[in-house]
PDB file of N, CA and C in Angstrom:
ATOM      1  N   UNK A   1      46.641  20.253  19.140  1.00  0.00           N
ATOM      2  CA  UNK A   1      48.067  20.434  19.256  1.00  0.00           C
ATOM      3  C   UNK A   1      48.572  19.959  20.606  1.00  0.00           C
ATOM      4  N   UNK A   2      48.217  18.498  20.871  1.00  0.00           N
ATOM      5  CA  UNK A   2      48.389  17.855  22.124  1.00  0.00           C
ATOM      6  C   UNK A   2      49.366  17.451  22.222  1.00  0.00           C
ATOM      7  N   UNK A   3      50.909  17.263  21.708  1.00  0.00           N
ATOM      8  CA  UNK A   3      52.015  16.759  21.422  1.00  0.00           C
ATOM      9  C   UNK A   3      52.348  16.106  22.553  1.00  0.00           C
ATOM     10  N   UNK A   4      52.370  16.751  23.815  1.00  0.00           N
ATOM     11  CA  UNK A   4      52.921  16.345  24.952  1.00  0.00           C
ATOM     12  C   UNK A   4      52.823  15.296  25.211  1.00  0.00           C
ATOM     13  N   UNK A   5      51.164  14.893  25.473  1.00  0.00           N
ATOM     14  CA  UNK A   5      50.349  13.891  25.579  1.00  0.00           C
ATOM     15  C   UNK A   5      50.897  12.793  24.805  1.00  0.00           C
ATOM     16  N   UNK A   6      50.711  12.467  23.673  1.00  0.00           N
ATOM     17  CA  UNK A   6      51.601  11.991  22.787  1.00  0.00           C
ATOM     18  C   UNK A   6      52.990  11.027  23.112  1.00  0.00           C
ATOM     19  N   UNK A   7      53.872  12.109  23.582  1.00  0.00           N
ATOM     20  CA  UNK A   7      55.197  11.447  23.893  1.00  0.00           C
ATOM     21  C   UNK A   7      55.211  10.946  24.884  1.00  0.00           C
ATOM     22  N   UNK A   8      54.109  11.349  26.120  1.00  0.00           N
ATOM     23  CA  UNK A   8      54.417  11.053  27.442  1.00  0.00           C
ATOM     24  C   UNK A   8      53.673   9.827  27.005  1.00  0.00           C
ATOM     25  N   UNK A   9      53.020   9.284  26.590  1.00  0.00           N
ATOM     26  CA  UNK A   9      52.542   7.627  26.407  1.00  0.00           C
ATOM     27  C   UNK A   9      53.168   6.638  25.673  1.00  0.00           C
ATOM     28  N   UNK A  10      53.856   7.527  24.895  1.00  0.00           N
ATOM     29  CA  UNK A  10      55.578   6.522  24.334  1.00  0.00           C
ATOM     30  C   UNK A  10      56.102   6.092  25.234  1.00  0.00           C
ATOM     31  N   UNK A  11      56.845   7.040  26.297  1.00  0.00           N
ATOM     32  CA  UNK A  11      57.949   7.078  27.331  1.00  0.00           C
ATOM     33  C   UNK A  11      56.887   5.938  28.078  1.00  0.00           C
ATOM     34  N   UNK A  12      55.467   6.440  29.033  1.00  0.00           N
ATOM     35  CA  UNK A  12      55.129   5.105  29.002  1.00  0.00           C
ATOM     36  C   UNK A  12      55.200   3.676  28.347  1.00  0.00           C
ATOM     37  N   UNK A  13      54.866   3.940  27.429  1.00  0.00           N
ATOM     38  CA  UNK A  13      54.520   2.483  26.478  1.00  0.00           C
ATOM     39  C   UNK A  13      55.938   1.789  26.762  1.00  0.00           C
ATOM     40  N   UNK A  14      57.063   2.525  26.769  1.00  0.00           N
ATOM     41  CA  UNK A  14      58.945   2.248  26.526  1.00  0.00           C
ATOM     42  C   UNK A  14      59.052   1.584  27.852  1.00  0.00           C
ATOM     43  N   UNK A  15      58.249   2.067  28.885  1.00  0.00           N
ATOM     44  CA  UNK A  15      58.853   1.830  29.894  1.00  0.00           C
ATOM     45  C   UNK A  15      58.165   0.249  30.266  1.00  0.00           C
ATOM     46  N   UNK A  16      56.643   0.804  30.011  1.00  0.00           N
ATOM     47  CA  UNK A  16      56.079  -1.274  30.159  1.00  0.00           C
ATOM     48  C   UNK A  16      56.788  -2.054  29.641  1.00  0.00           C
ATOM     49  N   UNK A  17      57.116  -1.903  28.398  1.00  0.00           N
ATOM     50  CA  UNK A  17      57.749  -3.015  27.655  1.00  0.00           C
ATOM     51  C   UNK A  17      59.061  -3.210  28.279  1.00  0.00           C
ATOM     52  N   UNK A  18      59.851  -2.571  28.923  1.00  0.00           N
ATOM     53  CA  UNK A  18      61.110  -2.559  29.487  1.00  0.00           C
ATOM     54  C   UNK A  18      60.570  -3.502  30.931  1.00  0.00           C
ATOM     55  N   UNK A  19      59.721  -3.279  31.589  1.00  0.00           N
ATOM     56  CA  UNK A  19      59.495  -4.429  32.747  1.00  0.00           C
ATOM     57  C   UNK A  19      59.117  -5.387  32.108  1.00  0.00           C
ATOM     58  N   UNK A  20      58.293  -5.265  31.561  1.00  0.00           N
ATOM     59  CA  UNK A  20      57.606  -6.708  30.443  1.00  0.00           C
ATOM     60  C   UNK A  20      58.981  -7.841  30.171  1.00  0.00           C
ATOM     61  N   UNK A  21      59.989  -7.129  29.647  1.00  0.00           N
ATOM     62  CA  UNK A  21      61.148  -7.870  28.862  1.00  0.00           C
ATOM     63  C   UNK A  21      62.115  -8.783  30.263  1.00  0.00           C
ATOM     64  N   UNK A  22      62.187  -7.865  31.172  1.00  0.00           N
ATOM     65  CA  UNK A  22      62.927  -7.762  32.496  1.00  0.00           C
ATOM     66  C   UNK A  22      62.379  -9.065  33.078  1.00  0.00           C
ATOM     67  N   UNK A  23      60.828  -9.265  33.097  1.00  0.00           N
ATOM     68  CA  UNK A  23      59.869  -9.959  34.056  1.00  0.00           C
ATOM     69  C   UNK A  23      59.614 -11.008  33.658  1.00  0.00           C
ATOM     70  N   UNK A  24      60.325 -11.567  32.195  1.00  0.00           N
ATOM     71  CA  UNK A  24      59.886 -12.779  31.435  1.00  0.00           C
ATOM     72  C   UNK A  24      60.441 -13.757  31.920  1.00  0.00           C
ATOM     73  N   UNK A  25      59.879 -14.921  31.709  1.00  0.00           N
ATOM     74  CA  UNK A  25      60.505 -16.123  32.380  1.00  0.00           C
ATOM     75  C   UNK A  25      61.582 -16.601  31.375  1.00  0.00           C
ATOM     76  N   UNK A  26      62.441 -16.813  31.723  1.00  0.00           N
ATOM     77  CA  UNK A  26      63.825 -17.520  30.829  1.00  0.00           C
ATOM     78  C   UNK A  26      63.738 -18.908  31.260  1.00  0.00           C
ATOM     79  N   UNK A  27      63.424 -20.272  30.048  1.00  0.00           N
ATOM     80  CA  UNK A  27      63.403 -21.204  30.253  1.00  0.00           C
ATOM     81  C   UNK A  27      64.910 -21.719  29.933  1.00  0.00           C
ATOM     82  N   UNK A  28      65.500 -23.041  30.236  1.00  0.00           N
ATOM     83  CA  UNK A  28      66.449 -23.646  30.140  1.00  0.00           C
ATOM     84  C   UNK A  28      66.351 -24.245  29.038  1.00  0.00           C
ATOM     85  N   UNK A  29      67.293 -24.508  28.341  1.00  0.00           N
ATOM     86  CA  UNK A  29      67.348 -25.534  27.350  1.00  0.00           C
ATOM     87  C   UNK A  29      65.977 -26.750  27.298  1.00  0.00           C
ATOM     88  N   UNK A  30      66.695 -27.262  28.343  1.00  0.00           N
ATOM     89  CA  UNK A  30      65.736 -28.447  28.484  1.00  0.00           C
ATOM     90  C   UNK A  30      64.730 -28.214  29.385  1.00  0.00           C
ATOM     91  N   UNK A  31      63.886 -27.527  29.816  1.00  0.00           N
ATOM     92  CA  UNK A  31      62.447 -26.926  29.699  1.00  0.00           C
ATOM     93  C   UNK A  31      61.785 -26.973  28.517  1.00  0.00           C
ATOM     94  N   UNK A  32      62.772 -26.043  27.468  1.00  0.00           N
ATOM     95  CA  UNK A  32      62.068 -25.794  26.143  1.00  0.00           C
ATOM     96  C   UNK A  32      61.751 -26.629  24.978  1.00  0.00           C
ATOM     97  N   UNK A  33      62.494 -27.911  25.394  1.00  0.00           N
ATOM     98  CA  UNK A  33      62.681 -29.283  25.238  1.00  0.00           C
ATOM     99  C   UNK A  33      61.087 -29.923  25.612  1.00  0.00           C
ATOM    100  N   UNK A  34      61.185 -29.492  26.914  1.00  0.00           N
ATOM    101  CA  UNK A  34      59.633 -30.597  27.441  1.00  0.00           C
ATOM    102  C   UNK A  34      58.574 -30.017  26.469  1.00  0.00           C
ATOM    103  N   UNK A  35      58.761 -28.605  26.634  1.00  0.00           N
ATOM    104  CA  UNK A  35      57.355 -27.952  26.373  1.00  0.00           C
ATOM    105  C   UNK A  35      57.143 -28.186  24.524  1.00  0.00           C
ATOM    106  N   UNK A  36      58.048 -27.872  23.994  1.00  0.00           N
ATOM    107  CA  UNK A  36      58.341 -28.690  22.563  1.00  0.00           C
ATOM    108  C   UNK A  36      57.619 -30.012  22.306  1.00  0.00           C
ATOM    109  N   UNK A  37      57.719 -31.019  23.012  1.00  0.00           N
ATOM    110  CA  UNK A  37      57.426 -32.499  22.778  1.00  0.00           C
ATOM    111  C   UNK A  37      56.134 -32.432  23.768  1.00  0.00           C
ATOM    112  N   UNK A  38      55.911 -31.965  24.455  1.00  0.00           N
ATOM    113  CA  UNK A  38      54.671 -31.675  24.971  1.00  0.00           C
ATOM    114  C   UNK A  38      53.168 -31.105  24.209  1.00  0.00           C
ATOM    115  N   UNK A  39      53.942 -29.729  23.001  1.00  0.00           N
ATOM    116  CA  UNK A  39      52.905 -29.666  22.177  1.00  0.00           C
ATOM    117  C   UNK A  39      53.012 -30.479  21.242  1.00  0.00           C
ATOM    118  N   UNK A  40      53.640 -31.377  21.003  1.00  0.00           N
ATOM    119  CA  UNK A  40      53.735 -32.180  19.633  1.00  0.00           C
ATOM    120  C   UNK A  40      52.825 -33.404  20.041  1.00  0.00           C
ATOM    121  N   UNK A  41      52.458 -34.007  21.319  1.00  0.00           N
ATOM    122  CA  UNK A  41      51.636 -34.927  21.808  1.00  0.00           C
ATOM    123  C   UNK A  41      50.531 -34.956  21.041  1.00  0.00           C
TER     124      UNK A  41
END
């Protein structure tokens, strides 16, 4: 009857993914362009 445990690794888990999302690289249009025709080589 560990419940606590439980939620407190949600609230973790919520919170990585919240830096995770924050910390991602946002490419430009045309970045996503290169890297596109880059794997198609």
């Amino acid at each position: 009857m560990n419940k606590k445990s439980g939620t407190s690794k949600d609230a973790a888990d919520k919170l990585v993914r919240g830096i995770k999302r924050k910390t991602r690289k946002q490419y430009s249009a045309a970045e996503k362009i290169r890297i596109v025709l880059a794997g198609l080589r």
